[in-house]
N, C-alpha and C. Protein backbone atom coordinates (compact mmCIF):
# COMPACT_ATOMS: atom_id res chain seq x y z
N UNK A 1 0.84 -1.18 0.00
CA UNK A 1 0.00 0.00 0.00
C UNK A 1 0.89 1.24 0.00
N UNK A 2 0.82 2.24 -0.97
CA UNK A 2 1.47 3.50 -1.07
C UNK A 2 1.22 4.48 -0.29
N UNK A 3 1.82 5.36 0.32
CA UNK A 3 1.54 6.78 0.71
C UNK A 3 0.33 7.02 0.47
N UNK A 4 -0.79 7.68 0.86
CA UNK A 4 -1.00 8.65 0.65
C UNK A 4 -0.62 9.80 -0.17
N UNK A 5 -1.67 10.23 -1.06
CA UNK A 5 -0.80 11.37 -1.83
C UNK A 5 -1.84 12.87 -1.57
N UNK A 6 -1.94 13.79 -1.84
CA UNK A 6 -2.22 15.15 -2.00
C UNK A 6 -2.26 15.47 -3.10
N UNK A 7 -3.71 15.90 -3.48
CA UNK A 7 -3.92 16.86 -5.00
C UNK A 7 -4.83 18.06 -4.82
N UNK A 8 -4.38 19.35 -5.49
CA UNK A 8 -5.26 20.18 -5.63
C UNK A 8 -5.85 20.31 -6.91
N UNK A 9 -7.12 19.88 -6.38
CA UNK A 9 -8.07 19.56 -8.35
C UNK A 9 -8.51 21.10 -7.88
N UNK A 10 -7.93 22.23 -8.96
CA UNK A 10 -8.55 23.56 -8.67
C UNK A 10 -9.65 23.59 -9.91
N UNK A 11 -10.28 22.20 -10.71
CA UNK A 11 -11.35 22.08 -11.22
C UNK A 11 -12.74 22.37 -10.57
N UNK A 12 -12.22 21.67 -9.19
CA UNK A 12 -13.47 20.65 -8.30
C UNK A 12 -13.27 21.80 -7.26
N UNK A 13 -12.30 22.40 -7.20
CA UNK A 13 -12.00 23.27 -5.82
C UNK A 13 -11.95 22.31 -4.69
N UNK A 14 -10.89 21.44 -4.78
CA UNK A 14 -10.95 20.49 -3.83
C UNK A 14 -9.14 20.01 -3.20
N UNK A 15 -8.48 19.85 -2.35
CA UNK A 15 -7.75 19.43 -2.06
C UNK A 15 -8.13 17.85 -1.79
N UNK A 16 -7.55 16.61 -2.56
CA UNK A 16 -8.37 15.44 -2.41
C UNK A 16 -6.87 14.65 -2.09
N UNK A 17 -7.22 13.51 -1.26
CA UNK A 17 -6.26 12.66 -0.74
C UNK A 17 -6.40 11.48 -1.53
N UNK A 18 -5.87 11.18 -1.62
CA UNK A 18 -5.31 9.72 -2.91
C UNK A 18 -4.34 8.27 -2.80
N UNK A 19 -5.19 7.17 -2.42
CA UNK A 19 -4.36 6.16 -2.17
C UNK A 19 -4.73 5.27 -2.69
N UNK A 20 -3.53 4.40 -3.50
CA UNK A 20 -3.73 3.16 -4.82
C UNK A 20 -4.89 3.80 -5.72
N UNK A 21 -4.79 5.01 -6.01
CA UNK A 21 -5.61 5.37 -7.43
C UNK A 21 -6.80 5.82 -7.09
N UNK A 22 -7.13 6.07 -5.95
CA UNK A 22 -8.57 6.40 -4.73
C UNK A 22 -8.59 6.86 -4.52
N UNK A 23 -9.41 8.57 -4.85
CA UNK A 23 -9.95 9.42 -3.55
C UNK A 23 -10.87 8.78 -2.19
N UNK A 24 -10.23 9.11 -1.38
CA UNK A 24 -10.42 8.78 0.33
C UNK A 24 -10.58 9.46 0.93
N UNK A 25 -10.87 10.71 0.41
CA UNK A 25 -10.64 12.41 1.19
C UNK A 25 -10.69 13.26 0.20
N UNK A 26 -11.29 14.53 0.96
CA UNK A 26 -11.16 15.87 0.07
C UNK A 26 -11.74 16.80 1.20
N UNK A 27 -10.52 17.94 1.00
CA UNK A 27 -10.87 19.38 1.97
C UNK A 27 -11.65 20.31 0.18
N UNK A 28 -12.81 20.77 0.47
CA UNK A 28 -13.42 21.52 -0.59
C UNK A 28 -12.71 23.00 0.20
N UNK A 29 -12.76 23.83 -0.75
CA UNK A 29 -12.68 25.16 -0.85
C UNK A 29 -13.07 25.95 -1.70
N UNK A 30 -13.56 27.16 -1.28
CA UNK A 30 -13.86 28.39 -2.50
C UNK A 30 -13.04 29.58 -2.54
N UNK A 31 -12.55 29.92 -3.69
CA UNK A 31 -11.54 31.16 -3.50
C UNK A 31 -12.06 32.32 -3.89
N UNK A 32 -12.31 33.35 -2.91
CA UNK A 32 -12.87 34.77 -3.15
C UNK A 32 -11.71 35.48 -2.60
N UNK A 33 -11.04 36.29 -3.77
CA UNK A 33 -10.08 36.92 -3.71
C UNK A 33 -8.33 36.98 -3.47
N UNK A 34 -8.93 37.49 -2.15
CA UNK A 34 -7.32 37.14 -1.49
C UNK A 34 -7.37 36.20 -0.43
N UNK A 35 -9.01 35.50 -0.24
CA UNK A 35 -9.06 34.39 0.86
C UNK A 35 -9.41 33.17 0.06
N UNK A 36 -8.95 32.13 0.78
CA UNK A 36 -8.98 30.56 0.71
C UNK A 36 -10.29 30.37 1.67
N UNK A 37 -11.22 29.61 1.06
CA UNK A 37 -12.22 29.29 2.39
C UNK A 37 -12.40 28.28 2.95
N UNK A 38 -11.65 27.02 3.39
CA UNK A 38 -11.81 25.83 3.46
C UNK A 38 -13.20 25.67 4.29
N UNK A 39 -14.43 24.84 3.36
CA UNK A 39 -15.40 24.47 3.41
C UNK A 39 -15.87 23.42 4.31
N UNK A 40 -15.01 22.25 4.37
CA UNK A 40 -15.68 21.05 4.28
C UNK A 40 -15.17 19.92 3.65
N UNK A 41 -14.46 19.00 4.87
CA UNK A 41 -13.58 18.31 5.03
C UNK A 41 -14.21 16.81 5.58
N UNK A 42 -13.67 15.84 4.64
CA UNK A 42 -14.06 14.26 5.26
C UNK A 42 -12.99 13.35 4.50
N UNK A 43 -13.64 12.12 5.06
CA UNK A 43 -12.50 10.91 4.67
C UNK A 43 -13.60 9.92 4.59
N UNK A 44 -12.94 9.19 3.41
CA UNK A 44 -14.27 8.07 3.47
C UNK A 44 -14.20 6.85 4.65
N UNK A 45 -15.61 6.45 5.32
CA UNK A 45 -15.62 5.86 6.54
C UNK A 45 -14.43 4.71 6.90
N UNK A 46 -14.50 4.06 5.93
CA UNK A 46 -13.32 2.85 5.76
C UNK A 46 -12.04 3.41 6.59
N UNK A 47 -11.64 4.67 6.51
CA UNK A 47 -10.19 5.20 6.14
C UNK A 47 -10.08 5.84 7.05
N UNK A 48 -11.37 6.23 8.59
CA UNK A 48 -11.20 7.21 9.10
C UNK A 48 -10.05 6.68 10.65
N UNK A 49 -9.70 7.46 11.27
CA UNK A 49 -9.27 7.04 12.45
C UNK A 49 -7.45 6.67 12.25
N UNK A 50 -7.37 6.76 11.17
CA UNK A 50 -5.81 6.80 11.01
C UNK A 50 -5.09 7.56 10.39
N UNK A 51 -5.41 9.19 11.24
CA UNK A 51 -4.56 10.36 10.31
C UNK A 51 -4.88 11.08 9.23
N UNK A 52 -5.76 10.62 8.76
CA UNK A 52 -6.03 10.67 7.41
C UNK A 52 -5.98 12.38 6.97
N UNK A 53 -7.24 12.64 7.61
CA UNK A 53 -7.82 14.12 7.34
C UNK A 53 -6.51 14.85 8.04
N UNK A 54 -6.14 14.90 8.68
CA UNK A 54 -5.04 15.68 9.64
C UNK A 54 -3.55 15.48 8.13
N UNK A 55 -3.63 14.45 7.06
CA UNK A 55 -2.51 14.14 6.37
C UNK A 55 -2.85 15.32 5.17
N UNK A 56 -4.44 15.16 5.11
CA UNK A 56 -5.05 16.01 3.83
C UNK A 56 -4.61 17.61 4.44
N UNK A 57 -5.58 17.67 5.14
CA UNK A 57 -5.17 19.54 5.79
C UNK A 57 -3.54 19.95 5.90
N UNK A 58 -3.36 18.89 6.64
CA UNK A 58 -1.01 19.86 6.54
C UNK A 58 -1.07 20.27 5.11
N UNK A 59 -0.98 19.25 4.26
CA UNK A 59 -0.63 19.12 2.86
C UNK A 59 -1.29 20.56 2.20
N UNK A 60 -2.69 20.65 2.46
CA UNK A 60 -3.32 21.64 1.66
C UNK A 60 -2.69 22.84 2.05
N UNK A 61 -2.56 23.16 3.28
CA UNK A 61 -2.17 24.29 4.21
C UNK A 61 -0.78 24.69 4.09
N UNK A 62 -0.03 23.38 3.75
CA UNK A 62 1.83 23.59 3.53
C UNK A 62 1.23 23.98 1.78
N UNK A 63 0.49 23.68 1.19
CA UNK A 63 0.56 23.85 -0.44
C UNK A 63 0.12 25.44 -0.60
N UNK A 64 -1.01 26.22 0.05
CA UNK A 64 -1.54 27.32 0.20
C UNK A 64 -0.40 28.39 0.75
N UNK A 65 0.10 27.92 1.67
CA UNK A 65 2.05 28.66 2.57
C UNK A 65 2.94 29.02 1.20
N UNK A 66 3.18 27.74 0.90
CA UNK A 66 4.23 27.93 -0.57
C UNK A 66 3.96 28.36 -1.62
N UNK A 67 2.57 28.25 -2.11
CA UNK A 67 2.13 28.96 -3.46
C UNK A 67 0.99 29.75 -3.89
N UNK A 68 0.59 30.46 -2.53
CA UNK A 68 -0.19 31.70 -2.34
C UNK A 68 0.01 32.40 -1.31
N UNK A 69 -0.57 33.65 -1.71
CA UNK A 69 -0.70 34.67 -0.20
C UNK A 69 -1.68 35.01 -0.06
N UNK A 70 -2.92 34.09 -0.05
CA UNK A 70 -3.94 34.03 0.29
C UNK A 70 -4.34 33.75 1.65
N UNK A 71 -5.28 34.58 2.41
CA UNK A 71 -5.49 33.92 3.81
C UNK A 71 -6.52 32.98 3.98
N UNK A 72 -5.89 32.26 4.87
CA UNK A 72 -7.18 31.16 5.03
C UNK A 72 -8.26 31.23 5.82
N UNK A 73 -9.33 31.23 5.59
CA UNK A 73 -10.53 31.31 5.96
C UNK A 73 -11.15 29.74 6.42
N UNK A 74 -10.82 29.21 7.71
CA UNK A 74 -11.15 28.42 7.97
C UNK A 74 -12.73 27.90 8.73
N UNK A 75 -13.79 27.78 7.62
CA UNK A 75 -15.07 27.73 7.50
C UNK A 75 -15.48 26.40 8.29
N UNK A 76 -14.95 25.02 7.74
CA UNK A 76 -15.23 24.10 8.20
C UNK A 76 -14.40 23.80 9.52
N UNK A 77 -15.30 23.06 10.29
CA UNK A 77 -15.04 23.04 11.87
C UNK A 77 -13.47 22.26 11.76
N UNK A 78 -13.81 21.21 11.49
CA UNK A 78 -12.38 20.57 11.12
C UNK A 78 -10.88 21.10 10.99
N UNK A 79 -11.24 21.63 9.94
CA UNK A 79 -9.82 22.80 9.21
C UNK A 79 -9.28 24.00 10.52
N UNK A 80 -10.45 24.45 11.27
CA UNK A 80 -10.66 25.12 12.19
C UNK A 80 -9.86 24.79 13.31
N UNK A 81 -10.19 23.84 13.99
CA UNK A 81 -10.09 22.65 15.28
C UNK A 81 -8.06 22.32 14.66
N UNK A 82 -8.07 21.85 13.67
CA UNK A 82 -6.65 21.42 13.14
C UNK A 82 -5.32 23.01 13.58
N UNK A 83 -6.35 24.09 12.78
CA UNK A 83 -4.84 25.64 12.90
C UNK A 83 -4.98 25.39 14.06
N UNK A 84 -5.98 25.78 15.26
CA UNK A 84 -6.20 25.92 16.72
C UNK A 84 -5.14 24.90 17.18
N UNK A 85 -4.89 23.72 17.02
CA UNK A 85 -4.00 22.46 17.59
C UNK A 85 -2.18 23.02 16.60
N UNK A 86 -2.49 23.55 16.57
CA UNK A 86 -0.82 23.66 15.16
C UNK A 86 -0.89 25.22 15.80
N UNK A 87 -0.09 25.97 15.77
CA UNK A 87 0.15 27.24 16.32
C UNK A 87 0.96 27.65 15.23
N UNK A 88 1.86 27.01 14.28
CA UNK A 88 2.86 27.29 13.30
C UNK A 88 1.73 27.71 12.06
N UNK A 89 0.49 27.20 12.08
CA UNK A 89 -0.33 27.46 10.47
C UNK A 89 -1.25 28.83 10.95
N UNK A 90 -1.55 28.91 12.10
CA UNK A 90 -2.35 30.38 12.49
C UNK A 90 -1.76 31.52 11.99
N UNK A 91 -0.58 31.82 11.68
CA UNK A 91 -0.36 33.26 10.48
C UNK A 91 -1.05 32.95 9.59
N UNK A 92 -1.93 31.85 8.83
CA UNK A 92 -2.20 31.92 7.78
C UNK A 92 -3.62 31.80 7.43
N UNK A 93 -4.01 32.25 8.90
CA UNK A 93 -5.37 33.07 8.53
C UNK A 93 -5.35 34.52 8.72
N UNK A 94 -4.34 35.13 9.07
CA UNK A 94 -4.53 36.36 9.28
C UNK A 94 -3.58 37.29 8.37
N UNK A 95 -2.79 36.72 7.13
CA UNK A 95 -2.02 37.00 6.25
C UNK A 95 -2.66 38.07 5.47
């Protein structure tokens, strides 16, 4: 079984998690402007309880750090609950 991988489908507006060829996850987002809004975040039931969503959000959040200066607007409780526990990603709602 491979990694886990990270994609931003900016089709779907979705940060989606990917294992053996499988979405298993996706953080949705909408982009108005100069903010990121992360929406609404899950993992499919099978998959939950081992990291999963916590693997999707770093990823999206380290991908949003490096290749925008967009602030994040953390909408969904999840995404929310995750900066609050991480103290290093909270500049990057207030950017």
């Amino acid at each position: 079984m491979a990694a886990p991988e990270v994609r931003n489908d900016t089709d779907e507006q979705q940060y989606s998690l990917v294992e053996d060829g499988e979405v298993i996850g996706l953080a949705a987002y909408e982009v108005d402007g100069d903010e990121i809004r992360f929406v609404h975040t899950e993992v499919d039931p099978s998959h939950r309880g081992g990291g999963h969503a916590s693997i999707l959000v770093q990823h999206a959040l380290d991908d949003v750090r490096a290749n925008s200066s967009r602030r994040v607007v953390a909408q969904c409780s999840y995404v929310r609950a995750w900066i609050e526990r991480h103290p290093d990603y909270q500049e990057l709602t207030t950017r």
